[in-house]
N, C-alpha and C. Protein backbone atom coordinates (compact mmCIF):
# COMPACT_ATOMS: atom_id res chain seq x y z
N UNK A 1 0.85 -1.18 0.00
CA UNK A 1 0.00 0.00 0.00
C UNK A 1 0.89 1.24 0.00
N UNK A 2 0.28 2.21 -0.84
CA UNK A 2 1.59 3.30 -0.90
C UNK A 2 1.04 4.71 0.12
N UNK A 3 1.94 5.40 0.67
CA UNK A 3 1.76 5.97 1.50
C UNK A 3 2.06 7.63 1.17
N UNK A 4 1.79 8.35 2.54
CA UNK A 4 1.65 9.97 1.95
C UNK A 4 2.21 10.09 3.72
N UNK A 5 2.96 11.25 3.91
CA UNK A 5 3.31 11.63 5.34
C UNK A 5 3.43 13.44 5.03
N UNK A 6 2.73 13.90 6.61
CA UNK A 6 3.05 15.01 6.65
C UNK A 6 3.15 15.21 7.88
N UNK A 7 3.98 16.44 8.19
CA UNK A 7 4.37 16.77 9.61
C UNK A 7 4.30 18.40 9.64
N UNK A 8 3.59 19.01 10.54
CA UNK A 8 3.98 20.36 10.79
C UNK A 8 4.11 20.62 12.45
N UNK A 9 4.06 21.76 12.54
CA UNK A 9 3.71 22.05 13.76
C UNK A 9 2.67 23.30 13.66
N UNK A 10 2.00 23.44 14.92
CA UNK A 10 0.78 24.14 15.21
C UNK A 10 1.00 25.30 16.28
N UNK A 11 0.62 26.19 16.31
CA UNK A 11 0.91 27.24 17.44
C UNK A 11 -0.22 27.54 18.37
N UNK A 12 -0.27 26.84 19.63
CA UNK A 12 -1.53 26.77 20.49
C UNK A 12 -1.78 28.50 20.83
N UNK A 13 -2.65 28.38 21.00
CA UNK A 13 -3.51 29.77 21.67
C UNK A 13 -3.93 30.12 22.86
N UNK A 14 -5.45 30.46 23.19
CA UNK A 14 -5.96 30.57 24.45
C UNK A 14 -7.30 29.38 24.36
N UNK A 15 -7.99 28.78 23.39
CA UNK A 15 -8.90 28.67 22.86
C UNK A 15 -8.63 27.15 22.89
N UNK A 16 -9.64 25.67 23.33
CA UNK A 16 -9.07 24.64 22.85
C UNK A 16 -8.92 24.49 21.53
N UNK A 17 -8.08 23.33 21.19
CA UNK A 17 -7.82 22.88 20.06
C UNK A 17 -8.58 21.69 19.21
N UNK A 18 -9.57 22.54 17.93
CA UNK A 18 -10.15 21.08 17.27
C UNK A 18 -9.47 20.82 16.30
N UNK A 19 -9.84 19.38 15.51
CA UNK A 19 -9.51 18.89 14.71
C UNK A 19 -10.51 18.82 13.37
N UNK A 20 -10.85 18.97 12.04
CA UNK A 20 -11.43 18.35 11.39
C UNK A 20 -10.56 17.31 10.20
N UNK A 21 -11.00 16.67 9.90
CA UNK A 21 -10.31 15.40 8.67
C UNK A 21 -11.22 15.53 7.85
N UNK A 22 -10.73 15.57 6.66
CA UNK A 22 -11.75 15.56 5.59
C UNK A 22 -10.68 14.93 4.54
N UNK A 23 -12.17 14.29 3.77
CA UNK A 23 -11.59 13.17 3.18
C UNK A 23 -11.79 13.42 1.50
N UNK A 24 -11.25 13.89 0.27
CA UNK A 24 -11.58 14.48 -0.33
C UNK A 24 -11.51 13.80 -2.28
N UNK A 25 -11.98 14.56 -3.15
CA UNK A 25 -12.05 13.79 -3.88
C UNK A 25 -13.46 13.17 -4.04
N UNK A 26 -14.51 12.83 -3.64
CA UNK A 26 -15.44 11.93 -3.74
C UNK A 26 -14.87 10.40 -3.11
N UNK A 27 -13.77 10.38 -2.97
CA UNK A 27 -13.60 9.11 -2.42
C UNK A 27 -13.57 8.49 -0.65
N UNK A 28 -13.67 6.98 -0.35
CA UNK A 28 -14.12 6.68 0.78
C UNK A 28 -12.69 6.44 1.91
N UNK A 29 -12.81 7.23 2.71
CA UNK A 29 -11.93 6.79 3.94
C UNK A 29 -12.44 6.90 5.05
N UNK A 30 -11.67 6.06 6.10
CA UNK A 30 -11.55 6.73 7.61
C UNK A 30 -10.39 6.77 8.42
N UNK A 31 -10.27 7.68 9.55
CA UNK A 31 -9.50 7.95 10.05
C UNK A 31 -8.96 7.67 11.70
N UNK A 32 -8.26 7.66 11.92
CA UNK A 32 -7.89 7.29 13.51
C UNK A 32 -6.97 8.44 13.89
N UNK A 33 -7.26 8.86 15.06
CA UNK A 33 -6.45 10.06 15.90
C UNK A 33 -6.02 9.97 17.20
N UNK A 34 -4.62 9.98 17.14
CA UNK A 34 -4.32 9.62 18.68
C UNK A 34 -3.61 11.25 18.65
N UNK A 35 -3.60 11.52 20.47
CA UNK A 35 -2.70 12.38 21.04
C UNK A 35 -1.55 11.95 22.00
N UNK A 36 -0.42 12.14 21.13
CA UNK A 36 0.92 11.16 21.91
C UNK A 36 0.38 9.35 21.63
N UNK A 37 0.40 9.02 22.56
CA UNK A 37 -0.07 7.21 22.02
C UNK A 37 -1.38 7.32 22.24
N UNK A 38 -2.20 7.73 23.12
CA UNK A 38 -3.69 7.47 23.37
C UNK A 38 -4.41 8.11 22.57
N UNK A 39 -5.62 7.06 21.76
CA UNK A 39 -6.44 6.95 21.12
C UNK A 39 -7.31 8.23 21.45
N UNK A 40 -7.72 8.85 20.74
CA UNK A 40 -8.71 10.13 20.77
C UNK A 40 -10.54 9.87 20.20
N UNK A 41 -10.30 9.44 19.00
CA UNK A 41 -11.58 9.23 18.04
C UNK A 41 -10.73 8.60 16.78
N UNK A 42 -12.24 7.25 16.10
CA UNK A 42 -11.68 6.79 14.99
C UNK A 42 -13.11 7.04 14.21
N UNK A 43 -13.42 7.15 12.82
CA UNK A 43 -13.84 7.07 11.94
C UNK A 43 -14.18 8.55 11.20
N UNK A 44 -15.50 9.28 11.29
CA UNK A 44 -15.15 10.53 10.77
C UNK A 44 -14.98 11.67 11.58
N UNK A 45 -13.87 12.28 11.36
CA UNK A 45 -13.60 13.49 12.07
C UNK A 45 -13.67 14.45 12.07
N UNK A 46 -14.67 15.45 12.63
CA UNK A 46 -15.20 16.72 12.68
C UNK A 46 -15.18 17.75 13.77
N UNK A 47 -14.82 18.37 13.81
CA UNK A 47 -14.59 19.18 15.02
C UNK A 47 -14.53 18.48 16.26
N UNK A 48 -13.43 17.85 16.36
CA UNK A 48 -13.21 16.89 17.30
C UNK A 48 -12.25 17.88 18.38
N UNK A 49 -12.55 17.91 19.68
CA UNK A 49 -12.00 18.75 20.60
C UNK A 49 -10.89 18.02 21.10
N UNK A 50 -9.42 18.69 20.96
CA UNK A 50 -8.28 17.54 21.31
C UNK A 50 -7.80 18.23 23.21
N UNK A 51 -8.26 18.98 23.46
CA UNK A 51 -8.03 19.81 24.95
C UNK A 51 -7.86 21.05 24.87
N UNK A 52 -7.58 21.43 25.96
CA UNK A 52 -7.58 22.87 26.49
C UNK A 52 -5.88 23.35 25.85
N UNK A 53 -5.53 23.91 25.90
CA UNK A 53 -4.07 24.72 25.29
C UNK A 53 -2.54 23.81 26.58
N UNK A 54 -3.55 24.55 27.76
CA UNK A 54 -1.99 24.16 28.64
C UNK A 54 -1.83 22.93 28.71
N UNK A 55 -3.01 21.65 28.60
CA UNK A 55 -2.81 20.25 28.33
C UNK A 55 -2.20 19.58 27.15
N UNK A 56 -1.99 20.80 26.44
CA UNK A 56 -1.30 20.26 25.10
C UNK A 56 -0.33 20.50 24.82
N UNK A 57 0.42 21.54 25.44
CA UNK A 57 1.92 21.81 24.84
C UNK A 57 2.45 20.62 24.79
N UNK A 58 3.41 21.12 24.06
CA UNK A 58 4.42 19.86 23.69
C UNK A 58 4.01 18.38 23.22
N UNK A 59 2.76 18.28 23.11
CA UNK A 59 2.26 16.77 22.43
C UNK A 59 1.97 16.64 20.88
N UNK A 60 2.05 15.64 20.67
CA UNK A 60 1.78 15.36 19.27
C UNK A 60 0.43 14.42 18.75
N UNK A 61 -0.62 15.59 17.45
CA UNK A 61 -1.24 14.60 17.55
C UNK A 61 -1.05 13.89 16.23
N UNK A 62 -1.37 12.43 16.07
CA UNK A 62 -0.93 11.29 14.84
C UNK A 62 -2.42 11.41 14.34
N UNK A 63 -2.44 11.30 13.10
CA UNK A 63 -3.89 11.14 12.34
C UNK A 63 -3.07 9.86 11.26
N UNK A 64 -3.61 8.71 11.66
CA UNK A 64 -3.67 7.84 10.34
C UNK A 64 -4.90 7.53 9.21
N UNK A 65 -4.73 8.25 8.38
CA UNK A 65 -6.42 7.64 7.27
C UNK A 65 -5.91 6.54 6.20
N UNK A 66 -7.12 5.50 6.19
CA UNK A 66 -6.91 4.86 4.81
C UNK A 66 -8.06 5.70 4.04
N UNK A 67 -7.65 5.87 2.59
CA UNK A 67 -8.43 6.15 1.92
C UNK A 67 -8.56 5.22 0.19
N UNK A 68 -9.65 4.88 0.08
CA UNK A 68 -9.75 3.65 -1.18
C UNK A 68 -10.20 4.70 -2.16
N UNK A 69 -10.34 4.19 -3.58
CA UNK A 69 -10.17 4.79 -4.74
C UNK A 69 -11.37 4.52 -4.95
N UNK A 70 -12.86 4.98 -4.84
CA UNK A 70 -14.21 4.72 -5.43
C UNK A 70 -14.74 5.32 -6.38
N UNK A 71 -14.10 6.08 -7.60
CA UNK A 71 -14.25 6.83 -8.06
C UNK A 71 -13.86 6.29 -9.63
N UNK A 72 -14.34 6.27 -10.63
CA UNK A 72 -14.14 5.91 -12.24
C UNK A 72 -13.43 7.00 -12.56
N UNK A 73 -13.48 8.10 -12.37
CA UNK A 73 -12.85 9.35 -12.72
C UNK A 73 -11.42 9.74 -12.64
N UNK A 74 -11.31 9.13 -11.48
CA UNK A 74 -10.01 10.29 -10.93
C UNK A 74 -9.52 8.99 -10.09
N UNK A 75 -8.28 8.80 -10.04
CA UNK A 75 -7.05 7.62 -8.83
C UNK A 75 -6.42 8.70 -7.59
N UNK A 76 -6.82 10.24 -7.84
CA UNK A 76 -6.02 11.09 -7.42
C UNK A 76 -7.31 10.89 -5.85
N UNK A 77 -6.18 10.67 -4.27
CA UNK A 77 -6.88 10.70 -3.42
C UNK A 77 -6.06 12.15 -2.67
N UNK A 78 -7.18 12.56 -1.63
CA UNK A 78 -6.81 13.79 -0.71
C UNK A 78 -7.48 13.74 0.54
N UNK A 79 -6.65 13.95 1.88
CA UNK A 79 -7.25 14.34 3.10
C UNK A 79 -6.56 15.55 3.41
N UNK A 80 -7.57 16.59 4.10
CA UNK A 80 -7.10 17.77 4.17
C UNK A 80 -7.65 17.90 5.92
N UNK A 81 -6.33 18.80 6.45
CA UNK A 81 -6.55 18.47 7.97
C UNK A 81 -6.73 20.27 8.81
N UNK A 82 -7.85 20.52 9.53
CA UNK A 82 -7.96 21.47 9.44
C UNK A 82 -7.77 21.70 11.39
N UNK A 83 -7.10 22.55 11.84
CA UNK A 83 -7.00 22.14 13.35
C UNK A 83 -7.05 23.88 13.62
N UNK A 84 -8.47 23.89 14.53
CA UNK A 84 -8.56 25.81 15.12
C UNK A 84 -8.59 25.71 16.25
N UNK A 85 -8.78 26.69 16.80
CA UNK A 85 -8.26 27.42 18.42
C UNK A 85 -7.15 27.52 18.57
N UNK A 86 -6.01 27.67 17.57
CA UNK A 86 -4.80 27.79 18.43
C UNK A 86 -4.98 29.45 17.83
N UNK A 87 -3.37 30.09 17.57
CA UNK A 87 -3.35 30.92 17.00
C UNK A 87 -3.33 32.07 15.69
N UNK A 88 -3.67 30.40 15.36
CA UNK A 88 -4.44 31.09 13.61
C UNK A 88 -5.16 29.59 13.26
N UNK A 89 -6.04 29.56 12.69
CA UNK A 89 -6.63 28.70 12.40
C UNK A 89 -5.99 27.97 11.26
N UNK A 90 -5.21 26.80 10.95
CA UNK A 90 -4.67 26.41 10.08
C UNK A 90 -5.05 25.14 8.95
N UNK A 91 -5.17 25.26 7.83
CA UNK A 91 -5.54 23.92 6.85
C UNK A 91 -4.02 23.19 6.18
N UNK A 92 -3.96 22.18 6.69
CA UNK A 92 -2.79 21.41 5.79
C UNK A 92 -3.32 20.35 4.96
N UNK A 93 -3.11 20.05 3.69
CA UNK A 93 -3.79 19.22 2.56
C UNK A 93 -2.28 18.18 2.71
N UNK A 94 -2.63 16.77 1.94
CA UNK A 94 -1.77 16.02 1.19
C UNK A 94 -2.97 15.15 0.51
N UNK A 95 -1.84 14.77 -0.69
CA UNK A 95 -2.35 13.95 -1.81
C UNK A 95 -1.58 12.76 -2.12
N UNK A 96 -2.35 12.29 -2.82
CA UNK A 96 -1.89 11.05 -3.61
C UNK A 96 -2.29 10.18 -4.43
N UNK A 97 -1.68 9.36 -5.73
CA UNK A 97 -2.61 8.90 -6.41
C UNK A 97 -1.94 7.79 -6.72
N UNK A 98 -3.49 6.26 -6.83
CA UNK A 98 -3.25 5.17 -6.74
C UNK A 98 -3.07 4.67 -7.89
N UNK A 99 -2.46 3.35 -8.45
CA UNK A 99 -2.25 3.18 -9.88
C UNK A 99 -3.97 2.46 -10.50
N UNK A 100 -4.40 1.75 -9.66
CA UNK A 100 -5.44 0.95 -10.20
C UNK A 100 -6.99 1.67 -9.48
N UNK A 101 -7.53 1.30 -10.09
CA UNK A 101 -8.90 1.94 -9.66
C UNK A 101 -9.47 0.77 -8.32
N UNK A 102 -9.87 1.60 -7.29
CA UNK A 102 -10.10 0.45 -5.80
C UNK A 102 -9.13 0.45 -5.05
N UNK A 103 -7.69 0.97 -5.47
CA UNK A 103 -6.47 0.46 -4.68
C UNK A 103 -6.40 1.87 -3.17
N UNK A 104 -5.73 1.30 -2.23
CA UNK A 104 -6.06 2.36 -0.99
C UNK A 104 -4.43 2.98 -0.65
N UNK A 105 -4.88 3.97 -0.30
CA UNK A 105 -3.63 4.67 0.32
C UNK A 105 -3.46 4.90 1.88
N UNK A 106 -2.58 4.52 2.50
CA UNK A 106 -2.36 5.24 3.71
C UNK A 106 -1.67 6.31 3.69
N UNK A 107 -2.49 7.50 4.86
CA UNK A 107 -1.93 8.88 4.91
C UNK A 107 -1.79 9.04 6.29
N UNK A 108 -0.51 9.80 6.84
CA UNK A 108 -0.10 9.64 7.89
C UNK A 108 0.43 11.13 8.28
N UNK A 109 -0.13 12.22 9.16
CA UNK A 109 -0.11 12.88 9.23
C UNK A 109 0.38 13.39 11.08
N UNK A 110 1.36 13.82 11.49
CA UNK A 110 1.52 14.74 12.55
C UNK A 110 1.97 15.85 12.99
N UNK A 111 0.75 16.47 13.90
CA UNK A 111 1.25 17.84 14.48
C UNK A 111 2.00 18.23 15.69
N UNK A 112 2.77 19.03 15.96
CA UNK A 112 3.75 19.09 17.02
C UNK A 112 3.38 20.71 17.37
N UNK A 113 2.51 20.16 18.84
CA UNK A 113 1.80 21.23 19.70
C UNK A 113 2.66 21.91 20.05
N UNK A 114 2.88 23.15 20.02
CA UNK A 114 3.62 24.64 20.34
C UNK A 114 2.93 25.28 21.11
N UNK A 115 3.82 25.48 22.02
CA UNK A 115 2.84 26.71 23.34
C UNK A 115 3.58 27.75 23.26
């Protein structure tokens, strides 16, 4: 299975911190979210509240999605990761595209909480 990685970091605020995952393209995925090792929420992710600011410095959160190719059109897959309350509201995208039509990608994405 071919894969996609992204890493940034995030600049916490005063405000907790959500998450949304979006899964893009017309095509089918889901997702799993841990903070540091513990499990947060798995399947679709929407304004998912990851804590308050001072509980988060310095942690990291992991988003793993599979996403499958359901689409006749297009092999090109996208999850775009959108995380607010810190100090600017930020969107990070990645892509990728599968060779065969049906085939799935893993996308592997983490943020590194800044206080």
């Amino acid at each position: 299975m071919r894969e996609a990685a992204l890493e940034a970091d995030y600049q916490l605020g005063a405000e907790p911190v959500l998450l949304t995952v979006t899964i893009g393209n017309g095509q089918f995925g889901t997702s799993l979210v841990r903070l540091n090792s513990a499990e947060k929420c798995r399947g679709d992710i929407g304004d998912l509240e990851l804590g308050k600011p001072g509980s988060l410095k310095g942690k990291k959160v992991r988003v793993k999605s599979v996403v499958t190719d359901v689409r006749d059109e297009t092999n090109r897959l996208t999850v775009t990761y959108k995380l607010a309350g810190g100090a600017q509201d930020q969107t990070f995208v990645s892509t990728g595209v599968v060779e065969n039509d049906g085939d799935s990608m893993l996308f592997r994405a983490i943020f590194n909480l800044k206080g």
